[in-house]
N, C-alpha and C. Protein backbone atom coordinates (compact mmCIF):
# COMPACT_ATOMS: atom_id res chain seq x y z
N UNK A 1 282.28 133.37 -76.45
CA UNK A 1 281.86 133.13 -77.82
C UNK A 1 282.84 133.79 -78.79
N UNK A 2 283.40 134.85 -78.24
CA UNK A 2 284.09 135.71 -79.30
C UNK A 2 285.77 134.79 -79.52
N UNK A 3 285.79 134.17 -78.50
CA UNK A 3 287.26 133.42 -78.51
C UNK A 3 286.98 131.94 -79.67
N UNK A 4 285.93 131.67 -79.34
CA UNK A 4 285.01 130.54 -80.46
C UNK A 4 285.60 130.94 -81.99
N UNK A 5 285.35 132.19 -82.33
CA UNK A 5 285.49 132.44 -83.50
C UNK A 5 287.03 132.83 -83.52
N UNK A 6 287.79 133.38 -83.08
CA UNK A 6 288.92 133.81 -82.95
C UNK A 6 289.53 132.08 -83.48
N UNK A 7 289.32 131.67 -82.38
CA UNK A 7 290.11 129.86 -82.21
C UNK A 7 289.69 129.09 -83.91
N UNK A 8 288.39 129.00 -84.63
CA UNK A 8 288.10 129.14 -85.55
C UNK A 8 288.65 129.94 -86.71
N UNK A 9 288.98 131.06 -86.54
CA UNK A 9 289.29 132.18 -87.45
C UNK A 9 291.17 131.32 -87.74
N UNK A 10 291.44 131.06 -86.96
CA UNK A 10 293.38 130.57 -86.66
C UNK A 10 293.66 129.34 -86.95
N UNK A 11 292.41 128.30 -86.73
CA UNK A 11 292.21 126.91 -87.45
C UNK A 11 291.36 126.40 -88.00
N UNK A 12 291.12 127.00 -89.26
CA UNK A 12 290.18 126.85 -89.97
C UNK A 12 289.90 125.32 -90.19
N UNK A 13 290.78 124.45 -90.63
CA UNK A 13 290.99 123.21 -90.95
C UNK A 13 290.70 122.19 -89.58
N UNK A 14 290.84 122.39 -88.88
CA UNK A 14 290.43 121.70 -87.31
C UNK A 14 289.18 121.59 -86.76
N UNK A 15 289.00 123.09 -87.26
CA UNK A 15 287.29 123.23 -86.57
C UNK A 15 286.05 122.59 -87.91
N UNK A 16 286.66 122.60 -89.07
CA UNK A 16 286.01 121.79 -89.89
C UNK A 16 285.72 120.29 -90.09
N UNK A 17 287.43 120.07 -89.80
CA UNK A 17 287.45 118.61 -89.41
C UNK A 17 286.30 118.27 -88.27
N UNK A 18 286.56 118.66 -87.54
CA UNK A 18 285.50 118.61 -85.92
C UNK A 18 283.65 118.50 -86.45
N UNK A 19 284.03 119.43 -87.20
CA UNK A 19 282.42 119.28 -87.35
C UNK A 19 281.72 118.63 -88.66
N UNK A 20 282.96 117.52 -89.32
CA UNK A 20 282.70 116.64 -90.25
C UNK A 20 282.38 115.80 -89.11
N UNK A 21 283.32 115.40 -88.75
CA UNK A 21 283.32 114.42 -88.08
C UNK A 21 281.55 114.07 -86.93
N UNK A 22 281.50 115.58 -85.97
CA UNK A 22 280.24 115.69 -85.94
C UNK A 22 279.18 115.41 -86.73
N UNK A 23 279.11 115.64 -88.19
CA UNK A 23 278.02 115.30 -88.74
C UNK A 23 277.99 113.73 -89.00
N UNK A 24 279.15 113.02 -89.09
CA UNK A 24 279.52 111.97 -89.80
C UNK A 24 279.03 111.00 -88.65
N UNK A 25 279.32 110.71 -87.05
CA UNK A 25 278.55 110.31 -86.08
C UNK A 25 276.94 110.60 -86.00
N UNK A 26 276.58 111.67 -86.27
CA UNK A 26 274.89 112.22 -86.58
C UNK A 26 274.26 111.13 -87.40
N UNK A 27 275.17 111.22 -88.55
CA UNK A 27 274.62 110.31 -89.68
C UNK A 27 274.68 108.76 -89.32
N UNK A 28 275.94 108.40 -89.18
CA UNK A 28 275.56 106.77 -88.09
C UNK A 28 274.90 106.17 -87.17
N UNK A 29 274.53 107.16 -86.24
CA UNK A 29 273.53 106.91 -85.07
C UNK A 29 272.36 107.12 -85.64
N UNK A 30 271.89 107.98 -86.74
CA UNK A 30 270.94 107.87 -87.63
C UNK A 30 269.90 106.46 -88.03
N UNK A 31 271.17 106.23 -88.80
CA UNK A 31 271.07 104.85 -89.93
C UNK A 31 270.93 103.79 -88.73
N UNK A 32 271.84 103.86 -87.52
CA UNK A 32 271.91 102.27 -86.75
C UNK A 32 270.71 102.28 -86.56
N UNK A 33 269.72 103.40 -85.92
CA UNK A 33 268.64 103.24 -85.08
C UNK A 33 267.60 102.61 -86.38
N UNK A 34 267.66 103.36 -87.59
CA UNK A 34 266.64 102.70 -88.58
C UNK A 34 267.05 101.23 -88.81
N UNK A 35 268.16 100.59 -88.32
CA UNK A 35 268.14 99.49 -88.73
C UNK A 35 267.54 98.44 -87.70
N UNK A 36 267.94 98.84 -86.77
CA UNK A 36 267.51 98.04 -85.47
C UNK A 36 265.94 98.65 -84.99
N UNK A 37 265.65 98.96 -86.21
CA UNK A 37 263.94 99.48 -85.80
C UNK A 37 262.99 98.47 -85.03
N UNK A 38 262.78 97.73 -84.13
CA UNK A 38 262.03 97.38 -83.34
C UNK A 38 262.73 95.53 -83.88
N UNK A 39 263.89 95.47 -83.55
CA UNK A 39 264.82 94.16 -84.14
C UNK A 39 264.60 93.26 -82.47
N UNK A 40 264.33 91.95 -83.19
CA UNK A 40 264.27 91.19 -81.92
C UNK A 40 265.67 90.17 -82.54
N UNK A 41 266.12 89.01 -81.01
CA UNK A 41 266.63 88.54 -81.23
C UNK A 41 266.19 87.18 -81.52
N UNK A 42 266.85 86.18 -81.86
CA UNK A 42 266.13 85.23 -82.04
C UNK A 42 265.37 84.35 -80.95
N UNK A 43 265.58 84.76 -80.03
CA UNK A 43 265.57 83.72 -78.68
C UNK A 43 263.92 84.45 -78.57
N UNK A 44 263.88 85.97 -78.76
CA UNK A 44 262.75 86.54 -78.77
C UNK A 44 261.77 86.10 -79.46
N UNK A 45 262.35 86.01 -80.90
CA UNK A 45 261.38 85.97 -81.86
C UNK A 45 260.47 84.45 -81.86
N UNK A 46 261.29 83.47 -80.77
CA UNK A 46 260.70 82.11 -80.89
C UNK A 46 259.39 82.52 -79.59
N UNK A 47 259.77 83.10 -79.02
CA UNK A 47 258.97 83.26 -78.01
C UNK A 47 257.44 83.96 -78.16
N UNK A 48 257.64 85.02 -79.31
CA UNK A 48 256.46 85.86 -80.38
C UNK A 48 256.00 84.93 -80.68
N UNK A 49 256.56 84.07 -81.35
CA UNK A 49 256.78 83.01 -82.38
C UNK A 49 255.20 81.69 -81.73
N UNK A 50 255.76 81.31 -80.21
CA UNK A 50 255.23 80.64 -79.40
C UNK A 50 253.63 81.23 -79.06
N UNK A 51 253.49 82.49 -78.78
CA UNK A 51 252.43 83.32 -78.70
C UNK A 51 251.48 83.45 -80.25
N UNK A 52 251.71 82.81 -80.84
CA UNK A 52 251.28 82.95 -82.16
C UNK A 52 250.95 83.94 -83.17
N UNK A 53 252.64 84.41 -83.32
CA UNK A 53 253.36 85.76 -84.46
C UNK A 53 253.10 85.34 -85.85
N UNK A 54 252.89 86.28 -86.49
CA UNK A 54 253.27 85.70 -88.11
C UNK A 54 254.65 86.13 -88.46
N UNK A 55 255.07 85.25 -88.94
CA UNK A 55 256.82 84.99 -89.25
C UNK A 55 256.46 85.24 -90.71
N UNK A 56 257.19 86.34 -91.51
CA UNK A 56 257.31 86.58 -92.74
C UNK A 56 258.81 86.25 -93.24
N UNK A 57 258.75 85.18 -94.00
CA UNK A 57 260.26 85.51 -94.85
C UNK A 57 260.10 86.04 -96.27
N UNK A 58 260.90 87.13 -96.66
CA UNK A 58 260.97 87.98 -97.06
C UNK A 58 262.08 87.42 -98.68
N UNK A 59 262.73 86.74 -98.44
CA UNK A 59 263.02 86.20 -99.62
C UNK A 59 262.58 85.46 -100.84
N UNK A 60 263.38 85.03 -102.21
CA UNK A 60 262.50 84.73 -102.89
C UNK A 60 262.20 83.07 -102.49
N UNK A 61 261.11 82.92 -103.75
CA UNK A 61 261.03 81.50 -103.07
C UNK A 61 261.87 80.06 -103.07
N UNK A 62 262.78 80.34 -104.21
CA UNK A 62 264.23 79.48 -103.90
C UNK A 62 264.69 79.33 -102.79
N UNK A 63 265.19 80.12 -102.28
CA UNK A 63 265.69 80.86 -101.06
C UNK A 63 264.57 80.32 -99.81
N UNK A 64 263.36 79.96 -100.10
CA UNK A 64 262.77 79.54 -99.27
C UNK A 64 262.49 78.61 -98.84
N UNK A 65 262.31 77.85 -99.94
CA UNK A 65 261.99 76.70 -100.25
C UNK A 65 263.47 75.33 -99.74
N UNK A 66 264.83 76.07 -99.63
CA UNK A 66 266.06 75.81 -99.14
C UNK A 66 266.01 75.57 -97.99
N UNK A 67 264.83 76.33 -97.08
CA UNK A 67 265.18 76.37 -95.84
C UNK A 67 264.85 78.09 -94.95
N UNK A 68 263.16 77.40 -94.40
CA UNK A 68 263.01 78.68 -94.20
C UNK A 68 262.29 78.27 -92.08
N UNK A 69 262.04 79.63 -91.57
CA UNK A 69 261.86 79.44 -90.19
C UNK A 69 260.09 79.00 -90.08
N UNK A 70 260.10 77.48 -89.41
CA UNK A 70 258.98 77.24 -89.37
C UNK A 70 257.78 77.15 -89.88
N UNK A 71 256.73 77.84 -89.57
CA UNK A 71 255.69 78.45 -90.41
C UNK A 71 255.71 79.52 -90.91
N UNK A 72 256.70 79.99 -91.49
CA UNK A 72 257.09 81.48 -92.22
C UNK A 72 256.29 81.16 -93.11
N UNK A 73 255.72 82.25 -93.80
CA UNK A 73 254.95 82.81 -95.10
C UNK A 73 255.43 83.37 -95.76
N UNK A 74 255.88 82.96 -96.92
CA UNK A 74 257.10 83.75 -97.82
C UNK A 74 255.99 84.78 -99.25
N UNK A 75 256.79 85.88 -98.65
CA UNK A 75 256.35 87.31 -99.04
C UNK A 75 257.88 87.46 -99.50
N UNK A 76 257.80 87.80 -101.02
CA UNK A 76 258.82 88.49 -101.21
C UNK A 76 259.22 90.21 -100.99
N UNK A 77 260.33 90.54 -100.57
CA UNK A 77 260.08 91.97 -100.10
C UNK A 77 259.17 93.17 -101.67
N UNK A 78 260.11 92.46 -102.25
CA UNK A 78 259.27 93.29 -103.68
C UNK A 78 257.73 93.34 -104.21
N UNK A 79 256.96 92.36 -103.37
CA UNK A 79 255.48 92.21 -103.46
C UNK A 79 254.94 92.25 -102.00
N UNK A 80 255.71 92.96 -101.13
CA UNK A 80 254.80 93.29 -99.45
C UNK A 80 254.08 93.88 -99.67
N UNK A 81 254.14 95.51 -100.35
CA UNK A 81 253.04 96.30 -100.40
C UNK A 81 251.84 95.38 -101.31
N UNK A 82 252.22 94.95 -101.82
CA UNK A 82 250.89 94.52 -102.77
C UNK A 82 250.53 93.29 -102.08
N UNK A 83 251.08 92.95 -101.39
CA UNK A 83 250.28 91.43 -100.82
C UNK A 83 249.58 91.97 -98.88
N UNK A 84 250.12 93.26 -98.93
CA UNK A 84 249.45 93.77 -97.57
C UNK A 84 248.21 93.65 -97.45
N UNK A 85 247.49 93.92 -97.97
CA UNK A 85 245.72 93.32 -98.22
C UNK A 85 245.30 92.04 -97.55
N UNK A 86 246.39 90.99 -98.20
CA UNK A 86 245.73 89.76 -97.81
C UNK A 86 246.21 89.68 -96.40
N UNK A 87 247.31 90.16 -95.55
CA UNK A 87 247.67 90.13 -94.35
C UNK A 87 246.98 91.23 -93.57
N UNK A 88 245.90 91.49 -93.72
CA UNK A 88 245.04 93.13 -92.94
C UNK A 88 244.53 92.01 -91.70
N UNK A 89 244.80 91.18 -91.57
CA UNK A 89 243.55 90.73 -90.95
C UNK A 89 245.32 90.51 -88.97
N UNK A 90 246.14 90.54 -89.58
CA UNK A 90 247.19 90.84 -88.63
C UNK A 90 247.82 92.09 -88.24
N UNK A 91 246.92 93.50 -88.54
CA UNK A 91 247.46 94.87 -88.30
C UNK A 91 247.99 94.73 -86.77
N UNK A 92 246.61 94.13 -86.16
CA UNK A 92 247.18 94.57 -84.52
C UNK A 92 247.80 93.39 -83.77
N UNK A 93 248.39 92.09 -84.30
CA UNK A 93 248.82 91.15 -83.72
C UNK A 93 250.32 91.40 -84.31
N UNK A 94 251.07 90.38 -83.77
CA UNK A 94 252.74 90.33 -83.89
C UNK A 94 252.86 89.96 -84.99
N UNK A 95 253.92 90.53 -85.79
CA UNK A 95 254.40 90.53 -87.06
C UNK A 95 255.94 90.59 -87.37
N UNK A 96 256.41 88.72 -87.48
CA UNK A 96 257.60 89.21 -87.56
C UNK A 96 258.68 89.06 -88.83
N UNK A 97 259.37 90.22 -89.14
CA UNK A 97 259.99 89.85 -90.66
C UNK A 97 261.17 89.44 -90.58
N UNK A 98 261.90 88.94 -91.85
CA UNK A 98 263.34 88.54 -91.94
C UNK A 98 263.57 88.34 -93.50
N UNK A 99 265.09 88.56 -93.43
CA UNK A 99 265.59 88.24 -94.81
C UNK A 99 267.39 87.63 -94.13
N UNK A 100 267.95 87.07 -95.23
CA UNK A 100 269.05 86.64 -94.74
C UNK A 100 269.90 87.53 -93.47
N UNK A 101 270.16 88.69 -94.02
CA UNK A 101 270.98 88.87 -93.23
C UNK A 101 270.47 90.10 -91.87
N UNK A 102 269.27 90.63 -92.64
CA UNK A 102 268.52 91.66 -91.11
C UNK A 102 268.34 92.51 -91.82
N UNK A 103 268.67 93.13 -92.93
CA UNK A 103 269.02 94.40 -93.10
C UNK A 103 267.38 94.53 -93.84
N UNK A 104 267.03 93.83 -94.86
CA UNK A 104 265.96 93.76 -95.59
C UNK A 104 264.77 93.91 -94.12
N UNK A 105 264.74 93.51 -93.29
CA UNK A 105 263.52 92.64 -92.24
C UNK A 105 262.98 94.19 -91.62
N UNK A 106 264.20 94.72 -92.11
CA UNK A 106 264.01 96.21 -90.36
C UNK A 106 263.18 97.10 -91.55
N UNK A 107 263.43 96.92 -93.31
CA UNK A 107 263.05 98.07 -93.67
C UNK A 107 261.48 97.25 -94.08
N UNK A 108 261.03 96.31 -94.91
CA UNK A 108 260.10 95.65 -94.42
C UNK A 108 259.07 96.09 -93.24
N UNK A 109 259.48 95.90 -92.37
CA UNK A 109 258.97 96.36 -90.64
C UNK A 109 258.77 97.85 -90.82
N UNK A 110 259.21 98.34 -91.20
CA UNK A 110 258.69 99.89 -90.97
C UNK A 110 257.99 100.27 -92.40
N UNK A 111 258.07 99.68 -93.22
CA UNK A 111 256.87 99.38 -94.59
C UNK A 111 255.76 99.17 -93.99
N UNK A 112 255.24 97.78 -93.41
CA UNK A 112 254.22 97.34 -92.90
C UNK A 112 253.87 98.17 -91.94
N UNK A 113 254.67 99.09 -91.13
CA UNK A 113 254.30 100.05 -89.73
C UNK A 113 253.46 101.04 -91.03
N UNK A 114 254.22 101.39 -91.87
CA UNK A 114 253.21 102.44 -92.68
C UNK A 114 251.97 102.33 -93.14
N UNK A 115 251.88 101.23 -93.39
CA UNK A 115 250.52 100.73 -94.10
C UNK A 115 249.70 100.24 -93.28
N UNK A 116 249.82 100.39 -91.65
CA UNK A 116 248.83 100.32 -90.78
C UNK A 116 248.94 99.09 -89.70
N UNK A 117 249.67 98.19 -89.84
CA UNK A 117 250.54 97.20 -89.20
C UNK A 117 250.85 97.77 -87.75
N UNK A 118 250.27 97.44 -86.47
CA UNK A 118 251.12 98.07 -85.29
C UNK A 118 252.11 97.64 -84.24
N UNK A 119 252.12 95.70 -84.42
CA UNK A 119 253.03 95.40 -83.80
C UNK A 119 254.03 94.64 -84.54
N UNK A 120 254.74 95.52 -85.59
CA UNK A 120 255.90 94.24 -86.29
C UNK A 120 257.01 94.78 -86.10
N UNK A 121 257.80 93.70 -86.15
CA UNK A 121 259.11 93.36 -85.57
C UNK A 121 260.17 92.70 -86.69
N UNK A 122 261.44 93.08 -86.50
CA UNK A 122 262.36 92.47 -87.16
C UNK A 122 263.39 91.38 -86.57
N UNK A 123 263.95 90.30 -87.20
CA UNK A 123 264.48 89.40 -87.01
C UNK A 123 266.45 89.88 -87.05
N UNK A 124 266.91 90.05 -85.60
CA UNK A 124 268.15 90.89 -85.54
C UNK A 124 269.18 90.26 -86.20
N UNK A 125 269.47 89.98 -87.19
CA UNK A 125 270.78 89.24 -87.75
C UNK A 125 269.79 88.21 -88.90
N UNK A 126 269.27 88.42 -88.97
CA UNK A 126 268.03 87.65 -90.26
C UNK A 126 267.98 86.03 -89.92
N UNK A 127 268.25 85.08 -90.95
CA UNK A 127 268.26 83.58 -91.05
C UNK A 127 269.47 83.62 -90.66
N UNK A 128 270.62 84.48 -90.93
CA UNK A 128 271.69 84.03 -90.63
C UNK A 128 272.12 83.89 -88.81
N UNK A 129 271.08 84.93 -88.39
CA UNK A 129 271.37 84.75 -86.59
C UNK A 129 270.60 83.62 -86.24
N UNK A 130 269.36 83.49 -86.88
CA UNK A 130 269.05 82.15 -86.46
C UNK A 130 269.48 80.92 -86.58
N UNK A 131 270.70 80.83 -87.65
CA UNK A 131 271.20 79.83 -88.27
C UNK A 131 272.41 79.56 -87.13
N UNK A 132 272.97 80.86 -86.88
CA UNK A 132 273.80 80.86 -85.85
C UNK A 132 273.34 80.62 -84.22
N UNK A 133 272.47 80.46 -84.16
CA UNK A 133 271.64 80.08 -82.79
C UNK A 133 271.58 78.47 -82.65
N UNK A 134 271.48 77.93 -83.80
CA UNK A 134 271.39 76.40 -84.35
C UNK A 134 269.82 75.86 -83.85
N UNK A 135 269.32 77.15 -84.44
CA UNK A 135 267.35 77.11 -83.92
C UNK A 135 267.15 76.50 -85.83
N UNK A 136 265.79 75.52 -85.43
CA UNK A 136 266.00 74.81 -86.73
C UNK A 136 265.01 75.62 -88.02
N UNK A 137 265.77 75.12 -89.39
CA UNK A 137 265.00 75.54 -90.28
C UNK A 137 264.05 74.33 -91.23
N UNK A 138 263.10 74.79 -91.53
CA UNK A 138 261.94 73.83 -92.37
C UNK A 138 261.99 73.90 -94.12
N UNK A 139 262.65 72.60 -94.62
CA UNK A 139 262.79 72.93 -96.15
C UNK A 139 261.07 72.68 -96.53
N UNK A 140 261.07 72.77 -98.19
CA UNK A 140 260.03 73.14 -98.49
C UNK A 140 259.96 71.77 -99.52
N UNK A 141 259.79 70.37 -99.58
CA UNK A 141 259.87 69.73 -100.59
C UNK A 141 259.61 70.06 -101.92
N UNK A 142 259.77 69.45 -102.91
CA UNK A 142 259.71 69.92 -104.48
C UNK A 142 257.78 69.36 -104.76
N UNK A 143 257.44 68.81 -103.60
CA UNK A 143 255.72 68.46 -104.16
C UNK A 143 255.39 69.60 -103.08
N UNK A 144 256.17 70.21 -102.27
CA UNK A 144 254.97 71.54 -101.87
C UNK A 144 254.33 71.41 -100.22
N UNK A 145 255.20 70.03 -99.52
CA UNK A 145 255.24 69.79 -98.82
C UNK A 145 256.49 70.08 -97.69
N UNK A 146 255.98 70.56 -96.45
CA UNK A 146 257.00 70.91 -95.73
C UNK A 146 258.01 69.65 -94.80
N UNK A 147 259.03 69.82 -94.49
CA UNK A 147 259.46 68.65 -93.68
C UNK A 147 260.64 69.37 -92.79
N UNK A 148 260.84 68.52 -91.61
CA UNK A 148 261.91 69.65 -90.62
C UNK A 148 263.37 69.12 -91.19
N UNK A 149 264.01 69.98 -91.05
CA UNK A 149 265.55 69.19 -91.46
C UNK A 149 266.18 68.70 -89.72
């Protein structure tokens, strides 16, 4: 231990670097894990999906109405907490979220884990992994009617 500090004491600048760097990995493995908080892939999520999940899209309703997954229920992320009420009746069944690109879906998902929600799940790469899967999306006609593309 005493050579620890010695080796320290002679490179001050090295052993700092070292333990930026240490913190700076801490902090990434951090953040990845909150993002991939309980993230399915899409191949998964059809399969939830099949078992009869509720699919939340999380965007607005432009954005939805463009082209959204299936029977998604569009919840905008900015009105989840306040529309959690009307979804109580899915605390203990599958719950799965998304927004374009994933990042919105994972924090979503651990929103709804707070407010009493116990099996939801995020969509790993959002619409855009599903888009990239070439798994299909459902526009929303302008009378309010759905149709498959």
């Amino acid at each position: 231990m005493q050579r620890l500090f010695e080796f320290v004491g002679h490179h001050p600048y090295l052993a700092s670097g070292a333990v930026l760097v240490a913190i700076a990995l801490a902090v990434y493995e951090v953040m990845a894990r909150l993002q991939a908080f309980a993230a399915l892939s899409a191949m998964q999520a059809v399969r939830l999906m099949n078992q009869g999940a509720l699919v939340l899209d999380l965007r607005t309703k432009q954005s939805f109405d463009a082209g959204h997954i299936g029977d998604a229920r569009n919840v905008p992320a900015a009105e989840l907490e306040a529309q959690a009420d009307s979804l109580k009746k899915w605390r203990d069944k599958n719950v799965i979220t998304y927004d374009d690109s994933g990042t919105g879906g994972a924090g979503a998902a651990r929103t709804l884990t707070k407010l009493g929600f116990t099996k939801v799940f995020s969509l790993e790469g959002g619409l855009n992994a599903w888009m990239k899967d070439n798994l299909p999306l459902t526009k929303t006609a302008s009378g309010g009617k759905a149709g498959a593309k």
